[in-house]
N, C-alpha and C. Protein backbone atom coordinates (compact mmCIF):
# COMPACT_ATOMS: atom_id res chain seq x y z
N UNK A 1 -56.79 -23.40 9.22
CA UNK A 1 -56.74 -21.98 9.53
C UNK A 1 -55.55 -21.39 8.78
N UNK A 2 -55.89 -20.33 8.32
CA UNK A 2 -54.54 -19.55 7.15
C UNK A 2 -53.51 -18.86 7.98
N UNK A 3 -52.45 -18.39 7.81
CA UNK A 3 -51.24 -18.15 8.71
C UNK A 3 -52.01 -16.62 8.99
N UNK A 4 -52.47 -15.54 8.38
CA UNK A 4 -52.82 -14.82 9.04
C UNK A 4 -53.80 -14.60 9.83
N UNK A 5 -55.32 -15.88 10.20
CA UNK A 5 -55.84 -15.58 11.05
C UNK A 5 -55.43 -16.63 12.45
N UNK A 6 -54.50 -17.42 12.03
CA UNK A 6 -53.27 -17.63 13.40
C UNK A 6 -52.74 -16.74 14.11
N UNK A 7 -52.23 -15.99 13.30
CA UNK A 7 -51.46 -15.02 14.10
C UNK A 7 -52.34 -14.15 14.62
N UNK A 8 -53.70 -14.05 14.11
CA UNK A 8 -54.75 -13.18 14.45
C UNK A 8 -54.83 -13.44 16.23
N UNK A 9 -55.13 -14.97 16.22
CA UNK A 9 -55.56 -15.52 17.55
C UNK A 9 -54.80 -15.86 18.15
N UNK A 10 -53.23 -15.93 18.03
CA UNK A 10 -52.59 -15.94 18.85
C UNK A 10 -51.97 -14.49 19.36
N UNK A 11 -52.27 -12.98 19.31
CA UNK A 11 -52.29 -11.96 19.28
C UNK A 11 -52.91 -11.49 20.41
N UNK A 12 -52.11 -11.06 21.69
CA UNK A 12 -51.99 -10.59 23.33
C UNK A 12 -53.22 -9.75 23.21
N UNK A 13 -53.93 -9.14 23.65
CA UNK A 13 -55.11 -8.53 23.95
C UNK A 13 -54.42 -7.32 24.58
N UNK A 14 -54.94 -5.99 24.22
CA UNK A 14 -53.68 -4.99 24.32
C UNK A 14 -53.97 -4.65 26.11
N UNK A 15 -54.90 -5.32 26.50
CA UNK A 15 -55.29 -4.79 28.15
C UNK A 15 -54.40 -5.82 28.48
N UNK A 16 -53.85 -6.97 28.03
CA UNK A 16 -53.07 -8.00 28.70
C UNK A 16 -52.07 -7.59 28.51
N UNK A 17 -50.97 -6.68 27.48
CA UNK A 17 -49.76 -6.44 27.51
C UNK A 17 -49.18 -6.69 28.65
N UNK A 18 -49.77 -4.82 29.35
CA UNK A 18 -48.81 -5.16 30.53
C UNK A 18 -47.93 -5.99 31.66
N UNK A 19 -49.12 -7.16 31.18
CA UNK A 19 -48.90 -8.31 32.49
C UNK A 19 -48.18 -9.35 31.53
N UNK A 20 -48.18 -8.82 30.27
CA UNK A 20 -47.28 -10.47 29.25
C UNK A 20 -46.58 -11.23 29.87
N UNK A 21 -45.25 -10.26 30.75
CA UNK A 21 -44.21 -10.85 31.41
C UNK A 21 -44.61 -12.09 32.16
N UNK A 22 -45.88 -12.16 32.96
CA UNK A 22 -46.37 -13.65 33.24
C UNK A 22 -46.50 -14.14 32.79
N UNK A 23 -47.62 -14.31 31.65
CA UNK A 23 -47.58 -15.41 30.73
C UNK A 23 -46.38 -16.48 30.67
N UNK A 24 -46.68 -17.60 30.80
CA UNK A 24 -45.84 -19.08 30.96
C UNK A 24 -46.02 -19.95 32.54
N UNK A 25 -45.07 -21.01 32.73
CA UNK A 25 -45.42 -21.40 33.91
C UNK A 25 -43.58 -20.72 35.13
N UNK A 26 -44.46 -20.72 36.44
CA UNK A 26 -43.17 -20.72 37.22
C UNK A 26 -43.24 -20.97 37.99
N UNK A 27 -41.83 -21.69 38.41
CA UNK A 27 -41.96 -22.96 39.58
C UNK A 27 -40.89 -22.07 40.42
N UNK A 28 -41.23 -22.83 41.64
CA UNK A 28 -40.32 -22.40 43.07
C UNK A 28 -40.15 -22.80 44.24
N UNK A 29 -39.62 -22.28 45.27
CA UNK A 29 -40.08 -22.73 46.73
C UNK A 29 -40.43 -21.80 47.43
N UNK A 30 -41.00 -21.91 48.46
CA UNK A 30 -41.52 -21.16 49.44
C UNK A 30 -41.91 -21.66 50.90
N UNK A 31 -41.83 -20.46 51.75
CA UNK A 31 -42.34 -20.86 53.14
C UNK A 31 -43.31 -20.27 53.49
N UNK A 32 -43.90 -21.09 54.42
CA UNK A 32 -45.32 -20.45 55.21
C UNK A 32 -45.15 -20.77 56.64
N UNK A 33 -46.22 -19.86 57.31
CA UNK A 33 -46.41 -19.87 58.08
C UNK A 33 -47.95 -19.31 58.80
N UNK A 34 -48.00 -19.19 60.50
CA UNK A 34 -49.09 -18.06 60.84
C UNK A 34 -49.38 -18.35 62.12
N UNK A 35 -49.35 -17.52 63.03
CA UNK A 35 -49.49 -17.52 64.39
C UNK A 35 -50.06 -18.68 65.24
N UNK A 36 -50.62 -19.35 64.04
CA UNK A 36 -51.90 -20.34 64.75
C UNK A 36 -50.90 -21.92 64.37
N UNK A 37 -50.16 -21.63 63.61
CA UNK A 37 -49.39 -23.03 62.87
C UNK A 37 -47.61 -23.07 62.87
N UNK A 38 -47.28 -24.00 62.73
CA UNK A 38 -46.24 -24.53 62.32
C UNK A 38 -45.87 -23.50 60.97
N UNK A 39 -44.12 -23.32 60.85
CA UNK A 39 -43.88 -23.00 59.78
C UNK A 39 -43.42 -24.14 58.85
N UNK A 40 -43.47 -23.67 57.53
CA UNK A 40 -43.05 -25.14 57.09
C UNK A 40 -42.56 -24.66 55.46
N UNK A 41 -42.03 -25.58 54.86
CA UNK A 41 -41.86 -25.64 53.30
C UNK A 41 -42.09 -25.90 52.10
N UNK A 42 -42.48 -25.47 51.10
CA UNK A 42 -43.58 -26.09 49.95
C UNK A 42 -42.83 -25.89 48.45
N UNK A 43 -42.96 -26.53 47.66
CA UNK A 43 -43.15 -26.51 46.27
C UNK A 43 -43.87 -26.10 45.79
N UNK A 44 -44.13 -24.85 44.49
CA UNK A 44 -45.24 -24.23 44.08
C UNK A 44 -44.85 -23.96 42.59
N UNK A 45 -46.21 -23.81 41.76
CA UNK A 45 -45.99 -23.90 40.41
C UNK A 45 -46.89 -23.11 40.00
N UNK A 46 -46.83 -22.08 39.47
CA UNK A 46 -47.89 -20.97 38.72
C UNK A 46 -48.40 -20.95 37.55
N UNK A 47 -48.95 -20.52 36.71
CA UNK A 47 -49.62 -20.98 35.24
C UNK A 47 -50.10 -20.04 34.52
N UNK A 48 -49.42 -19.01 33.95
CA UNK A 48 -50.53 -17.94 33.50
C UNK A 48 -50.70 -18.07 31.74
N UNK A 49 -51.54 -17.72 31.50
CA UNK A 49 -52.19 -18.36 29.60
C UNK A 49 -52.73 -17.10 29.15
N UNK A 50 -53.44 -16.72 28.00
CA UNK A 50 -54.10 -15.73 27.51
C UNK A 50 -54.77 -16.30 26.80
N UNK A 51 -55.85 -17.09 26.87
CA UNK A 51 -56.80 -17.50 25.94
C UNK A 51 -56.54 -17.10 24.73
N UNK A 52 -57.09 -18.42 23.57
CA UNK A 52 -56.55 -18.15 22.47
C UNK A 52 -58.17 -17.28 21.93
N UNK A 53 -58.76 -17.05 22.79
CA UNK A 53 -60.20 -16.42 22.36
C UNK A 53 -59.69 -14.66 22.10
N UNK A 54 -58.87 -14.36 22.66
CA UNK A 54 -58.53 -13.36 22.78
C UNK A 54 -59.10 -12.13 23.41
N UNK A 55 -59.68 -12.72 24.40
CA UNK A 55 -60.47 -11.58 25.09
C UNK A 55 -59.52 -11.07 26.00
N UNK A 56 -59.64 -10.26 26.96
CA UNK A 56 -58.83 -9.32 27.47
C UNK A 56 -58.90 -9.98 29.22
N UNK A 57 -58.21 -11.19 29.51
CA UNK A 57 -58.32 -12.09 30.32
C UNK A 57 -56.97 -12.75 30.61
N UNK A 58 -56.41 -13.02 31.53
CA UNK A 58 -55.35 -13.64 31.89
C UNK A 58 -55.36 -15.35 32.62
N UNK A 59 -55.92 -16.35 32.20
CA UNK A 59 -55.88 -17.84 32.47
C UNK A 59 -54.91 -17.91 33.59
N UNK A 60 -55.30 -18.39 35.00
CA UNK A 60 -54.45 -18.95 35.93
C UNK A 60 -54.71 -19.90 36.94
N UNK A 61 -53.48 -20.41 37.34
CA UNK A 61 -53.99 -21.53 37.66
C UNK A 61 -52.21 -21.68 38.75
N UNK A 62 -52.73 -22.43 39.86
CA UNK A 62 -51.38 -22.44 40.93
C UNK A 62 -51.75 -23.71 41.85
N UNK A 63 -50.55 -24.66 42.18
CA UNK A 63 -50.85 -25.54 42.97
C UNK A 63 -49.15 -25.66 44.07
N UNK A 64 -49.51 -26.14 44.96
CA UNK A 64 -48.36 -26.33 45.88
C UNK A 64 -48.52 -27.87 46.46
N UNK A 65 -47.27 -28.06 46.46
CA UNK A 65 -47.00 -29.70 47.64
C UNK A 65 -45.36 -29.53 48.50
N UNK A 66 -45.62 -30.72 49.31
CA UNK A 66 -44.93 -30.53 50.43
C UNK A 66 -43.55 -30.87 49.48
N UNK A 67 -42.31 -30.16 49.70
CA UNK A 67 -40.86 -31.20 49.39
C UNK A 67 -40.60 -32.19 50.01
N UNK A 68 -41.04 -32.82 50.58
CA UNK A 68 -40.23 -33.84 51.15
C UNK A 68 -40.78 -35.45 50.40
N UNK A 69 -42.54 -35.18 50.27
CA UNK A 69 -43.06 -36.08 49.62
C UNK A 69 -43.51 -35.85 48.31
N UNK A 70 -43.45 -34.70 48.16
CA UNK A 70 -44.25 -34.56 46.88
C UNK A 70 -45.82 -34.13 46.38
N UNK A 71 -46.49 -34.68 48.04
CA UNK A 71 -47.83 -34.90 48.28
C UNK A 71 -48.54 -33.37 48.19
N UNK A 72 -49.35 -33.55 47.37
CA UNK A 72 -49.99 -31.68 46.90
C UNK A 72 -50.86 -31.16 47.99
N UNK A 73 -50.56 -29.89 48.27
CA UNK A 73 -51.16 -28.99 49.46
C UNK A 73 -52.61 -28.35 49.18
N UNK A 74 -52.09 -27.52 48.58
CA UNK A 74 -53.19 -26.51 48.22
C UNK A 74 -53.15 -26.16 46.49
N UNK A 75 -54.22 -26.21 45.82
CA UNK A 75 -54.60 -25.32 44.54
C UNK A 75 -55.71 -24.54 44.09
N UNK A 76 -55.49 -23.63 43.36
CA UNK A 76 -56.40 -22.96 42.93
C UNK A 76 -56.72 -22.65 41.90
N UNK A 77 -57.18 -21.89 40.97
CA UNK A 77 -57.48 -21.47 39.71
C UNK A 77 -58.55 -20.40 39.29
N UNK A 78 -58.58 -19.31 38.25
CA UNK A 78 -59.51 -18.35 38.01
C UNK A 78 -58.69 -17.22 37.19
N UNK A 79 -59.00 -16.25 36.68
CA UNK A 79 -58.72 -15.25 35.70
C UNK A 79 -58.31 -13.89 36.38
N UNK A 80 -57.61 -12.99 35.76
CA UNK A 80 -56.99 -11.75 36.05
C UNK A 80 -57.12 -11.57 35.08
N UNK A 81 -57.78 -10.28 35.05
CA UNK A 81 -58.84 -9.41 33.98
C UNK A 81 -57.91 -7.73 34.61
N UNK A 82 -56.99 -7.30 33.83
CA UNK A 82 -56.12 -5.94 33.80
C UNK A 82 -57.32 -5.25 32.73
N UNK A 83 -57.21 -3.87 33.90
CA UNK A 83 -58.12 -2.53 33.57
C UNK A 83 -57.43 -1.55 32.50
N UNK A 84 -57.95 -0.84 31.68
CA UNK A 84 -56.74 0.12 31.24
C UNK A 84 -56.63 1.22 32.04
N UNK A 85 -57.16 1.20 33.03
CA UNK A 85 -56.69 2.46 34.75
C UNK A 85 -55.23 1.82 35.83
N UNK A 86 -55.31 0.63 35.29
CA UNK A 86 -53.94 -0.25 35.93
C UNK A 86 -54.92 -0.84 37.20
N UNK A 87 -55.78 -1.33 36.95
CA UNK A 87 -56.96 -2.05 38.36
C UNK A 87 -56.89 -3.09 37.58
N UNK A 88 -56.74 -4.27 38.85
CA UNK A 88 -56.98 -5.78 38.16
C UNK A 88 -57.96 -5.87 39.18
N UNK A 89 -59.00 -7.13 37.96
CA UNK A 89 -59.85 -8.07 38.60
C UNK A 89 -59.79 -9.46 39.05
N UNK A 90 -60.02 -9.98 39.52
CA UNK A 90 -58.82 -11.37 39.86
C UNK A 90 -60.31 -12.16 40.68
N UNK A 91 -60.61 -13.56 39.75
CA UNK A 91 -61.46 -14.07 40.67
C UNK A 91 -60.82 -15.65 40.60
N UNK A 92 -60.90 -16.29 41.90
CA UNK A 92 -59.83 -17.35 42.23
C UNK A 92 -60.87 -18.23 42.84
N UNK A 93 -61.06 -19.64 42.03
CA UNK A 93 -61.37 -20.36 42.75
C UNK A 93 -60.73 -21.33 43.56
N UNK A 94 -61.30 -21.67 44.93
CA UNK A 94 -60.65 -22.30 45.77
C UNK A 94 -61.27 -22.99 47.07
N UNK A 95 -60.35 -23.75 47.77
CA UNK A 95 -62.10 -24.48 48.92
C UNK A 95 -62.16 -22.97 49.74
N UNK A 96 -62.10 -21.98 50.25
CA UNK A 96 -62.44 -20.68 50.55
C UNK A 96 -63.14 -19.84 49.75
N UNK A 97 -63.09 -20.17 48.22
CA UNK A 97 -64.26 -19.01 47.76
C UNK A 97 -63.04 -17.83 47.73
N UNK A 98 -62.90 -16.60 46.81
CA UNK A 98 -62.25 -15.57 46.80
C UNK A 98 -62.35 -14.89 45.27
N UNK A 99 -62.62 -13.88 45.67
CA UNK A 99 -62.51 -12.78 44.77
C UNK A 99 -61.67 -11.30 45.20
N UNK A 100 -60.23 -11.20 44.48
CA UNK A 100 -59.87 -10.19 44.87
C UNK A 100 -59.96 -9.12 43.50
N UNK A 101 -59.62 -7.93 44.12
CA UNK A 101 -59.58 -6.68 42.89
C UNK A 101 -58.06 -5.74 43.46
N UNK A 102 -57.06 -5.41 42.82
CA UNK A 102 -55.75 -4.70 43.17
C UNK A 102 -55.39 -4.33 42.08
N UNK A 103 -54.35 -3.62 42.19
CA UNK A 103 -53.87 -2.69 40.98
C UNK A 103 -52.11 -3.47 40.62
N UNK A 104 -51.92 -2.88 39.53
CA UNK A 104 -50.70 -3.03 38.84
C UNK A 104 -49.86 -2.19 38.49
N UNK A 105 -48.46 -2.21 38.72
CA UNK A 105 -47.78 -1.28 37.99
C UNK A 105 -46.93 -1.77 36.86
N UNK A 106 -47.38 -1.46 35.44
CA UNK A 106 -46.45 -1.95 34.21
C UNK A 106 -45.58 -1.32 34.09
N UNK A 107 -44.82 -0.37 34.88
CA UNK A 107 -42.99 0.07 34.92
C UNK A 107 -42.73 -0.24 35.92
N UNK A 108 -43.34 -0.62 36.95
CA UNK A 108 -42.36 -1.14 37.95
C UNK A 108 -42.47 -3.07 38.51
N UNK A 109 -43.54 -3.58 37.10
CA UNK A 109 -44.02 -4.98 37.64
C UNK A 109 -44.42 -5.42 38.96
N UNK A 110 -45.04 -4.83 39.52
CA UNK A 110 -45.51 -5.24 40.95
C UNK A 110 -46.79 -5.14 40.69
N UNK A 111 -47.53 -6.02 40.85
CA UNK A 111 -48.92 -6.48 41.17
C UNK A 111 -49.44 -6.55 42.67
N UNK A 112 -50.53 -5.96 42.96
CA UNK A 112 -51.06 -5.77 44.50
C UNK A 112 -52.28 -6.15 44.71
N UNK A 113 -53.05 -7.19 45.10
CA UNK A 113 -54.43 -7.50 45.49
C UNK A 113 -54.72 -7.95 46.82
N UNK A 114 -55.86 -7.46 46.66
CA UNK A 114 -56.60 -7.46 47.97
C UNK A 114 -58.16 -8.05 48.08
N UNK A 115 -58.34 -8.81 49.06
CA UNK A 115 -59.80 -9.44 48.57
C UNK A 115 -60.54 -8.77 48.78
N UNK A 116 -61.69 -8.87 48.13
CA UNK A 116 -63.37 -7.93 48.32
C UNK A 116 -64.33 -9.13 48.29
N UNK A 117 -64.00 -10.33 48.57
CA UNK A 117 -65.04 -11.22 48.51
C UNK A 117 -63.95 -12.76 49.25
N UNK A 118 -64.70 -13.37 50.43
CA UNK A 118 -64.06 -14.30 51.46
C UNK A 118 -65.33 -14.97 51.21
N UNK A 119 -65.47 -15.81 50.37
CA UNK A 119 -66.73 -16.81 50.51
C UNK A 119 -66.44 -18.28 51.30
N UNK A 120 -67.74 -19.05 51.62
CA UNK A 120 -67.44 -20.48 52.47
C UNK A 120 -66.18 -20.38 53.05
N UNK A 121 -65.87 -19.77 53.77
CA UNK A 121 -64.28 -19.82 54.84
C UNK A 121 -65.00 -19.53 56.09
N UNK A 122 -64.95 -20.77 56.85
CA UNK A 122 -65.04 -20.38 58.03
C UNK A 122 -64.13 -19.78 59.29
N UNK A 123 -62.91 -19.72 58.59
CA UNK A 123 -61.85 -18.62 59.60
C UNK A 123 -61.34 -17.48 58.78
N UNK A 124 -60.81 -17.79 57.53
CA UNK A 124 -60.64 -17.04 56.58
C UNK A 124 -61.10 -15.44 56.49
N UNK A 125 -61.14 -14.48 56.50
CA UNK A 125 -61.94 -13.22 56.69
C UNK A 125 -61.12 -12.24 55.54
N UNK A 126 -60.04 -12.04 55.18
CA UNK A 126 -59.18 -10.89 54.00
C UNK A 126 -58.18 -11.92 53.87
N UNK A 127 -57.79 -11.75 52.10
CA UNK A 127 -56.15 -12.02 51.86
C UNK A 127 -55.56 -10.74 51.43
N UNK A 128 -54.44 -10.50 51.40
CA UNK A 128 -53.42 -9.66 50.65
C UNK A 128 -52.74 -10.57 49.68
N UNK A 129 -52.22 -10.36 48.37
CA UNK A 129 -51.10 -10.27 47.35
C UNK A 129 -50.03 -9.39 47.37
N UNK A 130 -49.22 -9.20 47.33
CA UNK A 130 -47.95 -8.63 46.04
C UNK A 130 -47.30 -9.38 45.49
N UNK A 131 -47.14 -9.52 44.48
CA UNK A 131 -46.15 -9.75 43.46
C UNK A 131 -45.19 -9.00 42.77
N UNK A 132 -44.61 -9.26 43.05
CA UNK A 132 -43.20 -8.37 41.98
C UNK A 132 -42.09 -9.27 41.68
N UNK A 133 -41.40 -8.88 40.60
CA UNK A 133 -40.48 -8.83 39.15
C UNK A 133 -39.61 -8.77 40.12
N UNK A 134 -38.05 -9.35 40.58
CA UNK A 134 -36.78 -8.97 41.17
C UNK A 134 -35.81 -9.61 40.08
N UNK A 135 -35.30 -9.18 39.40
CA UNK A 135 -34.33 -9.84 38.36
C UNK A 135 -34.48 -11.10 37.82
N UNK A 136 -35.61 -10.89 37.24
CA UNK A 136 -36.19 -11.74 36.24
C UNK A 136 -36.79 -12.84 37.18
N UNK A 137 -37.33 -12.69 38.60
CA UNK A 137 -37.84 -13.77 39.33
C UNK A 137 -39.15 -12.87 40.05
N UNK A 138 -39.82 -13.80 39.91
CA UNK A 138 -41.31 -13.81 40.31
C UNK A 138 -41.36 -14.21 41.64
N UNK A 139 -41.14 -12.52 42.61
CA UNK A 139 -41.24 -12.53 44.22
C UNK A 139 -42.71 -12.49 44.81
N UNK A 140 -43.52 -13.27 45.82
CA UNK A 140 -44.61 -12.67 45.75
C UNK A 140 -45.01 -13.20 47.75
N UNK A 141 -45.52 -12.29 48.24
CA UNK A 141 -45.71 -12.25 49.77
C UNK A 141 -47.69 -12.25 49.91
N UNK A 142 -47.79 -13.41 50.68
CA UNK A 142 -49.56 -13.26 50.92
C UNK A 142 -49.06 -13.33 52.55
N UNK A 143 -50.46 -12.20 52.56
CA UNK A 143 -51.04 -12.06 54.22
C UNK A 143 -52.14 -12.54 54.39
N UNK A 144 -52.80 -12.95 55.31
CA UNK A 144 -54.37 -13.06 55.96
C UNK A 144 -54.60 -13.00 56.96
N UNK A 145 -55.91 -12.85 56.97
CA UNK A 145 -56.55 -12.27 58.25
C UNK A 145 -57.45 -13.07 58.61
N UNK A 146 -57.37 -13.79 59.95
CA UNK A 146 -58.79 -15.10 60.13
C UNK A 146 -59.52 -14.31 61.07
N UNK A 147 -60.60 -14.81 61.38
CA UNK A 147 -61.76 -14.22 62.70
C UNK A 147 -60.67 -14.61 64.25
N UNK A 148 -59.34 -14.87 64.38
CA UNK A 148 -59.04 -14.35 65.26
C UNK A 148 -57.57 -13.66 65.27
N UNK A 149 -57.31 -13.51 64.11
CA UNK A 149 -56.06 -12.27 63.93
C UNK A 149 -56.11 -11.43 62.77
N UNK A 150 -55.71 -10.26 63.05
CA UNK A 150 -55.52 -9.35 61.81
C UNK A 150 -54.30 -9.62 60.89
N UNK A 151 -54.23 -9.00 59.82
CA UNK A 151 -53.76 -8.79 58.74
C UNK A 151 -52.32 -9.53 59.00
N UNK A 152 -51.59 -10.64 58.87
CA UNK A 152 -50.34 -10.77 59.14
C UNK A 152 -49.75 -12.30 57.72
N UNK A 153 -48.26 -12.22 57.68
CA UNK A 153 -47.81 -12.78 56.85
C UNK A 153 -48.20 -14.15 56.94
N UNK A 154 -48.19 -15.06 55.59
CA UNK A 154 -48.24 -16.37 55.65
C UNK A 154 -47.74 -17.23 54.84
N UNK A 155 -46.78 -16.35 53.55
CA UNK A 155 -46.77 -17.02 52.81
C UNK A 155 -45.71 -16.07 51.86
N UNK A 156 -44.53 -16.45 51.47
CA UNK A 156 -43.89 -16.20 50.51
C UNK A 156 -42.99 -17.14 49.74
N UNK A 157 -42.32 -16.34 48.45
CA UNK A 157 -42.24 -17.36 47.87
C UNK A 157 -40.94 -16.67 46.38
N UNK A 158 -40.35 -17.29 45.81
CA UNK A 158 -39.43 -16.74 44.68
C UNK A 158 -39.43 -17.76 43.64
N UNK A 159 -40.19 -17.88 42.70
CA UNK A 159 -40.63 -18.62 41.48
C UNK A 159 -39.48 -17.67 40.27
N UNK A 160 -39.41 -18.97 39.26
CA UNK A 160 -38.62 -18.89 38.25
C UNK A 160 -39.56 -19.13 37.33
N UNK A 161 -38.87 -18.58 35.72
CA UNK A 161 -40.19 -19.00 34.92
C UNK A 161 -39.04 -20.11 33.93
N UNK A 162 -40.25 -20.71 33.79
CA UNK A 162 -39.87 -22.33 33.18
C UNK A 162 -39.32 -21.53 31.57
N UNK A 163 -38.60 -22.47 30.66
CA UNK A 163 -38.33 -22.39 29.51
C UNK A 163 -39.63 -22.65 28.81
């Protein structure tokens, strides 16, 4: 491949700009919790890519394990597709099934989703996202809602981005 159609394909997709600042991996800790459980502590690692296809798509991918052993919790994986109205599409696979859609702000880096699709979950019923930028760290708070509580916290977290 010749140096200029390299640079061709390695070349951000201009609907992905806004979100560049993800692009790479970032690791962290975090706690959870939820009315029904124990609170507790986790290790978590985020993954965001831009296909070298260059379509207007954001590659992601996130897994968590316990600190104490190491032993992996939960992961997931699926694409964030940024609108040029500032609406993301976000479909996540996971043993729950999920498809969320939320918006973005590229001056103030905060990302907001919300699900429109709770598939195979049998308690599971809505998640919430935010994400936001706090001095160069990747803050981000999930809520959910099961068939016997509404909307409440479960999950936050302050990721760094790797070199």
């Amino acid at each position: 491949m010749d140096k200029e159609k390299k640079e061709e394909s390695s070349a951000i997709h201009p609907a992905v700009a806004p979100l560049s600042y993800l692009l790479g991996t970032w690791k962290g800790e975090g706690e959870g919790g939820y009315p029904t459980i124990n609170s507790f502590r986790y290790g978590e690692e985020l993954h965001f890519s831009h296909p070298a296809s260059g379509k207007p798509v954001i590659a992601y991918s996130h897994k968590t394990w316990k600190l104490d052993s190491g032993q992996p919790m939960h992961s997931e994986s699926g694409y964030w597709r940024p609108k040029p109205d500032g609406s993301l599409e976000v479909v996540i696979a996971q043993s729950t099934g999920l498809a969320e859609k939320g918006t973005y702000s590229a001056e103030d880096n905060v990302i907001k989703l919300h699900s429109q699709v709770v598939a195979n979950a049998s308690k599971v019923r809505e998640i919430s996202r935010v994400y936001e930028m706090v001095n160069g760290d990747l803050h981000y708070v999930v809520q959910m809602a099961t068939n016997l509580t509404t909307l409440q916290p479960h999950l936050k977290a302050v990721l760094k981005k790797l070199p």
